[in-house]
N, C-alpha and C. Protein backbone atom coordinates (compact mmCIF):
# COMPACT_ATOMS: atom_id res chain seq x y z
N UNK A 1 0.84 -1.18 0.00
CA UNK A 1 0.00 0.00 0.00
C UNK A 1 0.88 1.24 0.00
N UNK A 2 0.28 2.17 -0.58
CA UNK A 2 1.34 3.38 -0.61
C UNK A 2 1.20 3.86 0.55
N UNK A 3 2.20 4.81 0.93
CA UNK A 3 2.35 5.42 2.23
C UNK A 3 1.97 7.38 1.20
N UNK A 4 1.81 8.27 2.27
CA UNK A 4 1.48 9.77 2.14
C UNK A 4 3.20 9.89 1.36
N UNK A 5 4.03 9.57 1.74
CA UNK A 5 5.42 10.20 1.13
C UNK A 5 5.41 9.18 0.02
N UNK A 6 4.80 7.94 0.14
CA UNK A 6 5.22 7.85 -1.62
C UNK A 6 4.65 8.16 -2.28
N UNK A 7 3.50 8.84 -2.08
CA UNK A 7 2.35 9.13 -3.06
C UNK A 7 2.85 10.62 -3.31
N UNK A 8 3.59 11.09 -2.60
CA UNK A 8 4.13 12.79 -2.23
C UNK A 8 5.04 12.70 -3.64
N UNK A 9 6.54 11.52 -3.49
CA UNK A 9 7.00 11.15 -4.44
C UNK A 9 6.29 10.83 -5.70
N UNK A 10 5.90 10.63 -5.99
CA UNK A 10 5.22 9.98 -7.01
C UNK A 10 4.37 11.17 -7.94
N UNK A 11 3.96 12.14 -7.12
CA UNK A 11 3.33 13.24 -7.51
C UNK A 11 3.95 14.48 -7.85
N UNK A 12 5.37 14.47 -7.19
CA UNK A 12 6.32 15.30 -7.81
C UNK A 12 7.01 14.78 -8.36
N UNK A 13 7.18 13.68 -9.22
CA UNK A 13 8.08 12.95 -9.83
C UNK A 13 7.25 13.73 -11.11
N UNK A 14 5.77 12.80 -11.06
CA UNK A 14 5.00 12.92 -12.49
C UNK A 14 4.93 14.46 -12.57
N UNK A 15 5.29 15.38 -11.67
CA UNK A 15 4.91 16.76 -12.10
C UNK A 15 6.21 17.86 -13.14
N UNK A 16 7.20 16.74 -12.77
CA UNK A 16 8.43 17.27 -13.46
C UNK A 16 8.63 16.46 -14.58
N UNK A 17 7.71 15.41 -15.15
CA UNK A 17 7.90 14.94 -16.57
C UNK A 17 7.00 15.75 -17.60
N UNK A 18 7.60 15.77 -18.26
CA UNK A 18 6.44 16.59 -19.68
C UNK A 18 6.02 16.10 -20.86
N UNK A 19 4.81 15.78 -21.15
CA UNK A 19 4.48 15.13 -22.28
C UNK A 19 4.64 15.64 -23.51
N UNK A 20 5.24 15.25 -24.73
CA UNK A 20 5.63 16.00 -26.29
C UNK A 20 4.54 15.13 -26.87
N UNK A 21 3.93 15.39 -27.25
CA UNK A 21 2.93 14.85 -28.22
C UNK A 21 3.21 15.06 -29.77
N UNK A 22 2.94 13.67 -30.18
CA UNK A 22 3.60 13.61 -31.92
C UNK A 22 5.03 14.17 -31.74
N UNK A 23 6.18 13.11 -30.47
CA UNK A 23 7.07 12.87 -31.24
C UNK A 23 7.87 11.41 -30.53
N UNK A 24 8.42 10.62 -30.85
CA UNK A 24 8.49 10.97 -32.55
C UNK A 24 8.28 10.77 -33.32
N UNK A 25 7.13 10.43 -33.66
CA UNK A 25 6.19 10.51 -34.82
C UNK A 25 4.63 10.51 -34.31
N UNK A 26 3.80 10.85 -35.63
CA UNK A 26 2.55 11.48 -34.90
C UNK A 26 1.70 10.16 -34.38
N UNK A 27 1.13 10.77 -33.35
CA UNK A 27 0.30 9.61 -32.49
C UNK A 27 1.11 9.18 -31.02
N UNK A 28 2.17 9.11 -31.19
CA UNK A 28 3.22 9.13 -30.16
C UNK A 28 3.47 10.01 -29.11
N UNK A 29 3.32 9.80 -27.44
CA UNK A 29 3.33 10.98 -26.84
C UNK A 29 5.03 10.73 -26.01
N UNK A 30 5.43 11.32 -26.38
CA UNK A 30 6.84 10.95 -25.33
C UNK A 30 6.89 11.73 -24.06
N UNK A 31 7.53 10.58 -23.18
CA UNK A 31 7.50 10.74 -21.66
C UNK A 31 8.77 11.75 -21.26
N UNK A 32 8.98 13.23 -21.67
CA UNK A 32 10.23 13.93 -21.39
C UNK A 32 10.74 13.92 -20.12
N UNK A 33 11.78 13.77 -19.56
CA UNK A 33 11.92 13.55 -18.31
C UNK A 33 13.27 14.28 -17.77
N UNK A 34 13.63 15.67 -18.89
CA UNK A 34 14.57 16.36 -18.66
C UNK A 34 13.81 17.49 -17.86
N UNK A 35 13.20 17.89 -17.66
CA UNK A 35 12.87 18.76 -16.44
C UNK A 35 12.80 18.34 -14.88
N UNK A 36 12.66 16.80 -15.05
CA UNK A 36 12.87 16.24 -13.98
C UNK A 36 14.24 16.03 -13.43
N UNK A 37 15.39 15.32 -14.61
CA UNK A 37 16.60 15.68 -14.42
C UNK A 37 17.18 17.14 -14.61
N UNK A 38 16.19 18.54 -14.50
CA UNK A 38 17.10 19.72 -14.31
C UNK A 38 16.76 19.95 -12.50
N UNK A 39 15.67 19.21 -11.88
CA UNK A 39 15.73 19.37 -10.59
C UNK A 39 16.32 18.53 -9.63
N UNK A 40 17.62 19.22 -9.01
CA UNK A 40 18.09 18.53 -8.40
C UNK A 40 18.04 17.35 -7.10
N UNK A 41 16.76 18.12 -6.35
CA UNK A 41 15.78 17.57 -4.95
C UNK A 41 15.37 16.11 -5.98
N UNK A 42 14.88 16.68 -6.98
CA UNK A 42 13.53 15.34 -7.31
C UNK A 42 14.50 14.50 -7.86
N UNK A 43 15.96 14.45 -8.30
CA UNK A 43 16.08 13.67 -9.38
C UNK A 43 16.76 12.70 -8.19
N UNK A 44 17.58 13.92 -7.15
CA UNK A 44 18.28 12.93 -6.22
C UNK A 44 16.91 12.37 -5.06
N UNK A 45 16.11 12.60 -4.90
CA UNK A 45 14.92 11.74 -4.58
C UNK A 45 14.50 10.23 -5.11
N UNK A 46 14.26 10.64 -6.87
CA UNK A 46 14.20 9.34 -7.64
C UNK A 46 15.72 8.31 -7.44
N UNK A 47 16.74 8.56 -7.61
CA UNK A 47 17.87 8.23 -6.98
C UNK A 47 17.94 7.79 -5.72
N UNK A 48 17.54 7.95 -4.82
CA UNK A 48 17.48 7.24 -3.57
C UNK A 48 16.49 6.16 -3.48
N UNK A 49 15.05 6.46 -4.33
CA UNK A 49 14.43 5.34 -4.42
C UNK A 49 14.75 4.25 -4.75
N UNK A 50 15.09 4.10 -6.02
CA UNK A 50 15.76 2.69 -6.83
C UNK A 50 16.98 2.30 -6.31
N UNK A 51 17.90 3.23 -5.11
CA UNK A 51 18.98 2.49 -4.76
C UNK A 51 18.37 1.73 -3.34
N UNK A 52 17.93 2.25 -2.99
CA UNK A 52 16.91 1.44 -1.62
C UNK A 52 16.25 0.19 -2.07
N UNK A 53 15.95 0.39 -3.28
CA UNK A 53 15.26 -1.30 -4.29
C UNK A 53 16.50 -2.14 -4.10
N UNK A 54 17.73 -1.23 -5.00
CA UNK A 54 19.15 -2.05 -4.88
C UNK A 54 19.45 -2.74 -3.57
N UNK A 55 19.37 -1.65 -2.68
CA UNK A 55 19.93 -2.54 -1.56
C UNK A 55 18.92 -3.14 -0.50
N UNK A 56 17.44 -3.58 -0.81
CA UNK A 56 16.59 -4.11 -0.53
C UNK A 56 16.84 -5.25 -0.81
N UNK A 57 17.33 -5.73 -2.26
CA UNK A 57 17.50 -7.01 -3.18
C UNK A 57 19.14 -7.37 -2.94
N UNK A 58 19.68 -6.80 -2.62
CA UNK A 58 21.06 -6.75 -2.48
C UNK A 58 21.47 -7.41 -3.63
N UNK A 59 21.75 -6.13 -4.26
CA UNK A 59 22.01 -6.49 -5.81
C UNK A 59 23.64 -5.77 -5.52
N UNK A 60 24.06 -6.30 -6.68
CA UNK A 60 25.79 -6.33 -6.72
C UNK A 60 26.29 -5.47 -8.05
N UNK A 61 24.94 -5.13 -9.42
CA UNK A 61 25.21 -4.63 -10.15
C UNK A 61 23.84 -4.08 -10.59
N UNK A 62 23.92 -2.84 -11.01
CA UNK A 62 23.03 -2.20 -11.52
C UNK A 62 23.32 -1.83 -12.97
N UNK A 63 22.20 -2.52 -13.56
CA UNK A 63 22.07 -2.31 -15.48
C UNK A 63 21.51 -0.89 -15.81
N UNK A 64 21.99 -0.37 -16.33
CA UNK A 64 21.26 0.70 -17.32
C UNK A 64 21.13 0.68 -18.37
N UNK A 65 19.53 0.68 -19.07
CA UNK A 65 19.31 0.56 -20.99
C UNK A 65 19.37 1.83 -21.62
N UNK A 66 20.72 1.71 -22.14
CA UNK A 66 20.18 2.90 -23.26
C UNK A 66 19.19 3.20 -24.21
N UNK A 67 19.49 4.52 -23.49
CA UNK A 67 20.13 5.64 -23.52
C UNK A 67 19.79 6.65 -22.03
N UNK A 68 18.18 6.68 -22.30
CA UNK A 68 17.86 7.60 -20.69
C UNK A 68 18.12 6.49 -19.57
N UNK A 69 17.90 5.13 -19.80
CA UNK A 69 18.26 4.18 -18.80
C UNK A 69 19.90 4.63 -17.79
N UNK A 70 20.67 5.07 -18.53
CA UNK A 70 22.05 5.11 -18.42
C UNK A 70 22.27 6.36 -17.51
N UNK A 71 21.29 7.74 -17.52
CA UNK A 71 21.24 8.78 -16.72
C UNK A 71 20.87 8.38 -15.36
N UNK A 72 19.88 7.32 -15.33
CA UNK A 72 19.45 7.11 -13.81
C UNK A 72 20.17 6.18 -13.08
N UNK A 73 20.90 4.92 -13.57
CA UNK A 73 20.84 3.79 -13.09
C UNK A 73 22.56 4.00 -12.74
N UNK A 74 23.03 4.93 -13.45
CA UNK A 74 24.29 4.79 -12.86
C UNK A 74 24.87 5.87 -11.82
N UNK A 75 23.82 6.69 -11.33
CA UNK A 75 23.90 7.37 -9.85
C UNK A 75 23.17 6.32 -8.75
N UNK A 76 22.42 5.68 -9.61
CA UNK A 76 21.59 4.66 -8.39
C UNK A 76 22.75 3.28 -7.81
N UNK A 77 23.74 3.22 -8.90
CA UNK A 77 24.55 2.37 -8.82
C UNK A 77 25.60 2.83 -7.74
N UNK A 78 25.76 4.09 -8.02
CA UNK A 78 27.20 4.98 -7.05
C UNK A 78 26.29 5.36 -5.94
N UNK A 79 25.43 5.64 -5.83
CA UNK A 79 24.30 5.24 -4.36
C UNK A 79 24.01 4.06 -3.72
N UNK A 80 24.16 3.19 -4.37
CA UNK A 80 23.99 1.83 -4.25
C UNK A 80 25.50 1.12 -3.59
N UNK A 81 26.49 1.96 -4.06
CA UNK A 81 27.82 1.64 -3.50
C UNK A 81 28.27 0.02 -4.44
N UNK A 82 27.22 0.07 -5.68
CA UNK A 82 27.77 -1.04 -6.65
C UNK A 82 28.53 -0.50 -7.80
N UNK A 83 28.84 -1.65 -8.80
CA UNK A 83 29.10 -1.02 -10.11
C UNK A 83 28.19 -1.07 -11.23
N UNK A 84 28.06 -0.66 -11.77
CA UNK A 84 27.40 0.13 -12.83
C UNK A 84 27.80 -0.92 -14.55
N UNK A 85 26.84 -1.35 -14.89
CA UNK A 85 26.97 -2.31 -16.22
C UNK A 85 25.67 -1.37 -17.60
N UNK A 86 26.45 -0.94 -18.83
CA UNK A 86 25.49 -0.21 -19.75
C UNK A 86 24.91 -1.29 -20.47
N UNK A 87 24.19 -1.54 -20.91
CA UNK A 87 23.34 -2.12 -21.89
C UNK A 87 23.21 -1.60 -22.79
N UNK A 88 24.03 -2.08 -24.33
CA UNK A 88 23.96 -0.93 -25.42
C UNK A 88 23.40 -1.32 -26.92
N UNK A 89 22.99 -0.31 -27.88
CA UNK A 89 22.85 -1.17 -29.06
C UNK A 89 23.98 -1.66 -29.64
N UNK A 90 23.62 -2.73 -30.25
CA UNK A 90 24.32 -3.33 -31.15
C UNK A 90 25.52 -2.72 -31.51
N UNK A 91 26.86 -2.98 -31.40
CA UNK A 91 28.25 -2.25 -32.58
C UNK A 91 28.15 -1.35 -31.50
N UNK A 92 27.86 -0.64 -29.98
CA UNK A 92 28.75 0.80 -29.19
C UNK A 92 29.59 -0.16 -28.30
N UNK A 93 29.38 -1.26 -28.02
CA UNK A 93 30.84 -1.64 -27.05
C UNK A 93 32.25 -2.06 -27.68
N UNK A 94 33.40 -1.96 -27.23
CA UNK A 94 34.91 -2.41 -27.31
C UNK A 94 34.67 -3.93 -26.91
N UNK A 95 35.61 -4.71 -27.83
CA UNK A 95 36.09 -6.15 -26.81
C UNK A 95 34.39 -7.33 -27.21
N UNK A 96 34.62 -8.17 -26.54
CA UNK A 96 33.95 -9.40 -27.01
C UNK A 96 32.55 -8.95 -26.43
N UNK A 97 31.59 -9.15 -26.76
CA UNK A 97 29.95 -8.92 -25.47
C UNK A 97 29.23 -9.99 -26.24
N UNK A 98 28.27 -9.74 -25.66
CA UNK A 98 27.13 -10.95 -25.63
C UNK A 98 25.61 -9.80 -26.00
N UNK A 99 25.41 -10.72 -26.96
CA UNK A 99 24.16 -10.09 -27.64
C UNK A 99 22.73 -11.01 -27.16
N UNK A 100 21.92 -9.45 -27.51
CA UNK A 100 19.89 -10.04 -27.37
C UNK A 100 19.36 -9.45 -28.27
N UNK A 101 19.05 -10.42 -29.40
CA UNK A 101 17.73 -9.61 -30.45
C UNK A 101 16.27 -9.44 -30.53
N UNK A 102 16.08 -8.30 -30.48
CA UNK A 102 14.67 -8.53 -29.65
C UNK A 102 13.79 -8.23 -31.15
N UNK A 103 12.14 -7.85 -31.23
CA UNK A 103 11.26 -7.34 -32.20
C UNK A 103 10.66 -5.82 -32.01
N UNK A 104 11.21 -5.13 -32.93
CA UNK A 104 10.48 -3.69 -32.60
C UNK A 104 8.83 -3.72 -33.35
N UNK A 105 8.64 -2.16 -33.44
CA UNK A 105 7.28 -2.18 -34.53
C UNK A 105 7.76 -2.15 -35.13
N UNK A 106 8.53 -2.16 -35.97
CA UNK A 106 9.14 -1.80 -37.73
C UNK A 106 10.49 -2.78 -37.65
N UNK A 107 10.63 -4.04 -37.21
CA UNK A 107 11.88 -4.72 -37.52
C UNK A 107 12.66 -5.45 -35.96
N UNK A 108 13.74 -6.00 -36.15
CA UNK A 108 14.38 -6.00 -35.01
C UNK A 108 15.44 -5.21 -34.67
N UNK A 109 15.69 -5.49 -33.72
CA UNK A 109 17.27 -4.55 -33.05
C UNK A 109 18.04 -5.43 -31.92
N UNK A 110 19.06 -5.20 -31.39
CA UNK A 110 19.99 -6.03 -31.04
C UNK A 110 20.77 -5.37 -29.57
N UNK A 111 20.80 -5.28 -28.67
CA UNK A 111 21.41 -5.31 -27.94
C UNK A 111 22.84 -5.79 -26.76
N UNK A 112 23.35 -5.39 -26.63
CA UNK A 112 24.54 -6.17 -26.10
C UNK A 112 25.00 -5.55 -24.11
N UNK A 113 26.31 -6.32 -23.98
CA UNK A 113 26.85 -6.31 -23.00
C UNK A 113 28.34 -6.80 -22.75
N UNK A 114 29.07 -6.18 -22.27
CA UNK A 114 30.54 -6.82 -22.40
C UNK A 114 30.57 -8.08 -21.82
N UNK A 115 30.95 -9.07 -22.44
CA UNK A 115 30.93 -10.15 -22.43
C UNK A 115 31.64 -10.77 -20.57
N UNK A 116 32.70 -9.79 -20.33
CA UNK A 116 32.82 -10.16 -18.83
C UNK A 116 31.98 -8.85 -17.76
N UNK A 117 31.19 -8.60 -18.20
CA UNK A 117 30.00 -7.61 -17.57
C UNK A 117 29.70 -8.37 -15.84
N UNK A 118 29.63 -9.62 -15.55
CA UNK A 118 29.06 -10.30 -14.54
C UNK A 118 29.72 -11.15 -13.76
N UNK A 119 30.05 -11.27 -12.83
CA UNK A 119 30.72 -12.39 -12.14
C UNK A 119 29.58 -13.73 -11.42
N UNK A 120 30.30 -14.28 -11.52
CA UNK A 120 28.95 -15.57 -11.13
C UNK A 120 28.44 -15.34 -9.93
N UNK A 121 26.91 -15.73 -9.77
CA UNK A 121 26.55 -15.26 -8.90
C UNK A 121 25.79 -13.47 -8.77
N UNK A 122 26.46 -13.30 -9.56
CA UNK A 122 26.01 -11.31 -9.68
C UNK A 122 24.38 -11.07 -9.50
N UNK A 123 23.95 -10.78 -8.50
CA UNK A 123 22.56 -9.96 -8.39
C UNK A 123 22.35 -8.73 -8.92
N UNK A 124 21.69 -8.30 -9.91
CA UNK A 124 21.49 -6.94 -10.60
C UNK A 124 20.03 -6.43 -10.68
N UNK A 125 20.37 -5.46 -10.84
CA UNK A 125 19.01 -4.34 -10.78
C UNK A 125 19.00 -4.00 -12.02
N UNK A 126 17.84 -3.96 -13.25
CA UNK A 126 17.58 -3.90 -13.87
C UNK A 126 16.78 -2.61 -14.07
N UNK A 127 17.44 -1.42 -14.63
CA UNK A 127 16.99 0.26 -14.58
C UNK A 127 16.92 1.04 -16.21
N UNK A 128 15.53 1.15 -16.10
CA UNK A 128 15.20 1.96 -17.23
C UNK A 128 14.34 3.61 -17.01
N UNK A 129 14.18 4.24 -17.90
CA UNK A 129 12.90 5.38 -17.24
C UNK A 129 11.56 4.68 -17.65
N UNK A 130 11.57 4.40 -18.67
CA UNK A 130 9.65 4.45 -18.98
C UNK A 130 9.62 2.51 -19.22
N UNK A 131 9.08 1.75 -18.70
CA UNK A 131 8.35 0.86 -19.16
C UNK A 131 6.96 1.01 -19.67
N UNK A 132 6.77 0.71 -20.94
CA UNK A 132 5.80 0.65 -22.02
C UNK A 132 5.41 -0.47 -22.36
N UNK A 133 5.42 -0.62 -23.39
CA UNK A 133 5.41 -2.09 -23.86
C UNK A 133 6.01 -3.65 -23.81
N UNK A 134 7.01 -3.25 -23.00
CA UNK A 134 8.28 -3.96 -21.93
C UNK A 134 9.30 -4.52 -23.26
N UNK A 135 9.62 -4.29 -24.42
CA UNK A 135 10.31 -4.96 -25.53
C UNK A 135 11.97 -5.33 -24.87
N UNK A 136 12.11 -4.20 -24.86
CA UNK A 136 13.33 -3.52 -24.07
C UNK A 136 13.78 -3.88 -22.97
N UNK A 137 13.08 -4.32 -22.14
CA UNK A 137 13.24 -4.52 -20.69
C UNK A 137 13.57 -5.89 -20.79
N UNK A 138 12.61 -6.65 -21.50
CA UNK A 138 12.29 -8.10 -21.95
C UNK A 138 13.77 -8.55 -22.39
N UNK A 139 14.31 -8.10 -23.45
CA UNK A 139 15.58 -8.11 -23.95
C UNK A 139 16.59 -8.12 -22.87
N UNK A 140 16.33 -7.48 -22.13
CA UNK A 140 17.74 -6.89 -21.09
C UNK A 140 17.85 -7.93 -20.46
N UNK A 141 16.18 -8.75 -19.82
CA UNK A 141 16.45 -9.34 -18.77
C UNK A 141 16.89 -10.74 -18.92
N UNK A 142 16.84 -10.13 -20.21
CA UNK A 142 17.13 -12.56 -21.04
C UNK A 142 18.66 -12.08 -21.28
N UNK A 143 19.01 -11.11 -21.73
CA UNK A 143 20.72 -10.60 -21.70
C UNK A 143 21.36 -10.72 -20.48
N UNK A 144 20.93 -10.21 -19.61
CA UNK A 144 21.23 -10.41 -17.94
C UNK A 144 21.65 -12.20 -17.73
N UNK A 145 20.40 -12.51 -18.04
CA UNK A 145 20.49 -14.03 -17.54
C UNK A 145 21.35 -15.13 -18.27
N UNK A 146 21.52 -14.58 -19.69
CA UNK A 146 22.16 -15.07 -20.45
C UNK A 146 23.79 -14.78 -20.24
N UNK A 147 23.75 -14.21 -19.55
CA UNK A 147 25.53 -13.39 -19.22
C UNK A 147 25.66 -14.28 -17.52
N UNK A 148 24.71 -14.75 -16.78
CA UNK A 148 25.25 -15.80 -15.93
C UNK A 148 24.87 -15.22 -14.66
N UNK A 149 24.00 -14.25 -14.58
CA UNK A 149 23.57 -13.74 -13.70
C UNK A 149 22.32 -13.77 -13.66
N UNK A 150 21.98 -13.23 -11.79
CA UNK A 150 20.79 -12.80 -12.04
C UNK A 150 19.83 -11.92 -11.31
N UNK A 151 18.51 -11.86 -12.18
CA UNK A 151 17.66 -10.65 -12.04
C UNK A 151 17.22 -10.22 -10.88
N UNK A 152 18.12 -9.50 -9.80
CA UNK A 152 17.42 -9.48 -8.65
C UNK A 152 16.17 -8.54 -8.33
N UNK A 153 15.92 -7.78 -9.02
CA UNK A 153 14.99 -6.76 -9.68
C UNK A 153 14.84 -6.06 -10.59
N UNK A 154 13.61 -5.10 -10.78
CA UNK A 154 13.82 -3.98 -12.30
C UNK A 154 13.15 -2.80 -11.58
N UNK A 155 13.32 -1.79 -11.55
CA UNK A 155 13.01 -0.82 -11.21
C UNK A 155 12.89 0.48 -12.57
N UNK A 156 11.81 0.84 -12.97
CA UNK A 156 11.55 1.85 -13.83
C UNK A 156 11.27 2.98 -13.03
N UNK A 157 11.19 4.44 -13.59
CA UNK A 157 10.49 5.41 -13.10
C UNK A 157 9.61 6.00 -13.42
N UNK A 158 9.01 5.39 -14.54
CA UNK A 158 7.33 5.76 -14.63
C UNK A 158 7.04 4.27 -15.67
N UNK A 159 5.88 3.81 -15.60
CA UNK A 159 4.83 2.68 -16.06
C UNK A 159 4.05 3.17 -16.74
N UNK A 160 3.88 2.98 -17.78
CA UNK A 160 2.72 3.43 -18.76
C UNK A 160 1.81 2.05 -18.83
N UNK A 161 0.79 1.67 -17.63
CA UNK A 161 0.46 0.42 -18.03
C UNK A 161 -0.83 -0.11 -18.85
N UNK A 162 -1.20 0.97 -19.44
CA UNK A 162 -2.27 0.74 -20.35
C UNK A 162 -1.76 0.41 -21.39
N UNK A 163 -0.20 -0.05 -21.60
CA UNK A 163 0.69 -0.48 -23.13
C UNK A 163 0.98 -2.26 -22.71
N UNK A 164 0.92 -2.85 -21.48
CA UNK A 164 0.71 -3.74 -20.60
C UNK A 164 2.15 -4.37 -20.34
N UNK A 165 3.10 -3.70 -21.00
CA UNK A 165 4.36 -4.47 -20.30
C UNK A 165 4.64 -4.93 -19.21
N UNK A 166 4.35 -4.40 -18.10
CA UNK A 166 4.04 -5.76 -17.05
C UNK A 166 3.69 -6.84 -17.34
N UNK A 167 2.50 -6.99 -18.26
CA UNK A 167 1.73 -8.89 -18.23
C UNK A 167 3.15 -9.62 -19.17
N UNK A 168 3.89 -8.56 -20.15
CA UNK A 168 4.81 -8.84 -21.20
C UNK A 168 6.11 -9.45 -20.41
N UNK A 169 6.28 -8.96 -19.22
CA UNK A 169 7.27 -9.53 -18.00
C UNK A 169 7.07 -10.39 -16.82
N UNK A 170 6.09 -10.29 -16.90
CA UNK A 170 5.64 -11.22 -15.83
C UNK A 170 6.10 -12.78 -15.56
N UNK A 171 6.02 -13.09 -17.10
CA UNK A 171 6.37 -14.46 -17.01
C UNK A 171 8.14 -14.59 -16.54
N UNK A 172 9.13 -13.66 -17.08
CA UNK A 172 10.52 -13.75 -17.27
C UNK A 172 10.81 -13.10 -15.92
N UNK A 173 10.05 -12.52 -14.51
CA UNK A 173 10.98 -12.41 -13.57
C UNK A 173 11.18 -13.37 -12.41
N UNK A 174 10.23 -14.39 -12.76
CA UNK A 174 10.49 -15.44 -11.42
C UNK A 174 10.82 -14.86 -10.56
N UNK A 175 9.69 -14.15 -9.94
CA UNK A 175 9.34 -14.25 -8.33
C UNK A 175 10.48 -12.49 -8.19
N UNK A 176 11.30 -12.18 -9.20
CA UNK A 176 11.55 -10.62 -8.93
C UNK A 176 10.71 -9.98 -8.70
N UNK A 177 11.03 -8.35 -7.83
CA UNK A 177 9.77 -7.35 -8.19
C UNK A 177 10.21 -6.51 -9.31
N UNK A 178 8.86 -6.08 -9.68
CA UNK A 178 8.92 -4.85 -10.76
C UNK A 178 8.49 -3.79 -10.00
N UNK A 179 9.61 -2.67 -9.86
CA UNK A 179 8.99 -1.60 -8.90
C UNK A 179 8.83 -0.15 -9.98
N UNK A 180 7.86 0.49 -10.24
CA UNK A 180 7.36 1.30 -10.93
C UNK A 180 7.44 2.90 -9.61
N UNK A 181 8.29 3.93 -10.28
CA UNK A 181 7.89 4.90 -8.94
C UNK A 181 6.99 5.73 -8.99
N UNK A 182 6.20 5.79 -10.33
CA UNK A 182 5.59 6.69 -11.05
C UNK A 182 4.61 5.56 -11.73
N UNK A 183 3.42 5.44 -11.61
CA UNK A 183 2.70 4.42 -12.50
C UNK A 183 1.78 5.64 -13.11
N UNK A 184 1.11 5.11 -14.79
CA UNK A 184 0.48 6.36 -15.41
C UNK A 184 -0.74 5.40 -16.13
C-alpha cells in the first residue's frame, strides 16, 4: 500500500515529466523527463528510491538501458555503493559482449553487453525510465540471464500500463519485483 510520502514522491516525480505529443512521430506521446533531471531535490529523490530497491534485493550490479536508462541507473549504482553495467545497441561496445535480439514495430534490433560484464553469482538491478510495452526490458532481462547472472529486480520510473508491459514480463521475472515509482 502506498504510504502519504510515496504518493508525495510519485506526484512530484510525475509533475516534473512533460508530455511531447507527436514525437516521434505522430500519435506518439513521449515521456520527457529532462525537467525532472534539471531538478536537483527530485532527481536525487528518484535516486534514492531505486537504490533502496538495490539494496533491498542486495544487488551487486546495476544495469542501465540505453540511452535515458544510463542517466538514472548509474547514480543509483554509485548510491547503491555497486558497479554500474550499460546495456547498449548493437556495434557501441569495445572487446567481445554478448548479444539479445529482440522485435520492434518496424523490424528487429539487437542489444549487447561486455561479455565479462558479470561475475557468477552477480545480483542486478535492472533500470530503465519508462516501461511501455516492456520490448526492451524483456531483452535486457534474457541478456542479464544469459551473461550468468541474475535478475534481482527492475526498477523503472514511470509505467505506462495501459501499453501492458508488465503482463509482457511477468512471465521472465520469477518471483523478482517490478517496482514502478511513477505508474500512469
Amino acid at each position: 500500500m502506498a504510504t502519504d510520502e510515496t504518493l508525495s514522491l510519485e506526484n512530484r516525480l510525475l509533475g516534473r515529466i512533460r508530455d511531447v505529443h507527436d514525437f516521434p512521430q505522430p500519435g506518439v506521446t513521449f515521456k520527457d523527463i529532462t525537467p525532472l533531471l534539471d531538478d536537483a531535490e527530485a532527481f536525487s529523490d528518484l535516486v534514492a528510491e531505486l537504490a533502496d530497491l538495490a539494496a533491498r534485493h542486495k544487488v551487486t550490479k546495476v544495469v542501465g538501458l540505453e540511452a535515458r536508462g544510463f542517466i538514472l541507473a548509474a547514480p543509483v549504482a554509485l548510491k547503491a555503493g555497486v558497479g554500474f553495467v550499460p546495456v547498449r545497441k548493437a556495434g557501441k561496445l569495445p572487446g567481445p559482449t554478448l548479444a539479445q535480439s529482440y522485435e520492434l514495430e518496424y523490424g528487429r534490433a539487437e542489444i549487447e553487453v561486455p561479455r565479462d560484464a558479470f561475475a557468477p553469482g552477480s545480483r542486478v538491478l535492472v533500470v530503465d525510465d519508462v516501461l511501455a510495452t516492456g520490448g526492451t526490458l524483456e531483452a535486457s532481462i534474457r541478456l542479464v540471464r544469459n551473461a550468468g547472472a541474475e535478475v534481482a529486480a527492475v526498477g523503472v520510473l514511470m509505467e505506462l500500463g495501459f501499453l501492458g508491459g508488465r503482463n509482457r514480463l511477468h512471465p521472465l521475472l520469477d518471483g523478482a519485483p517490478l517496482e514502478a515509482v511513477v505508474a500512469v
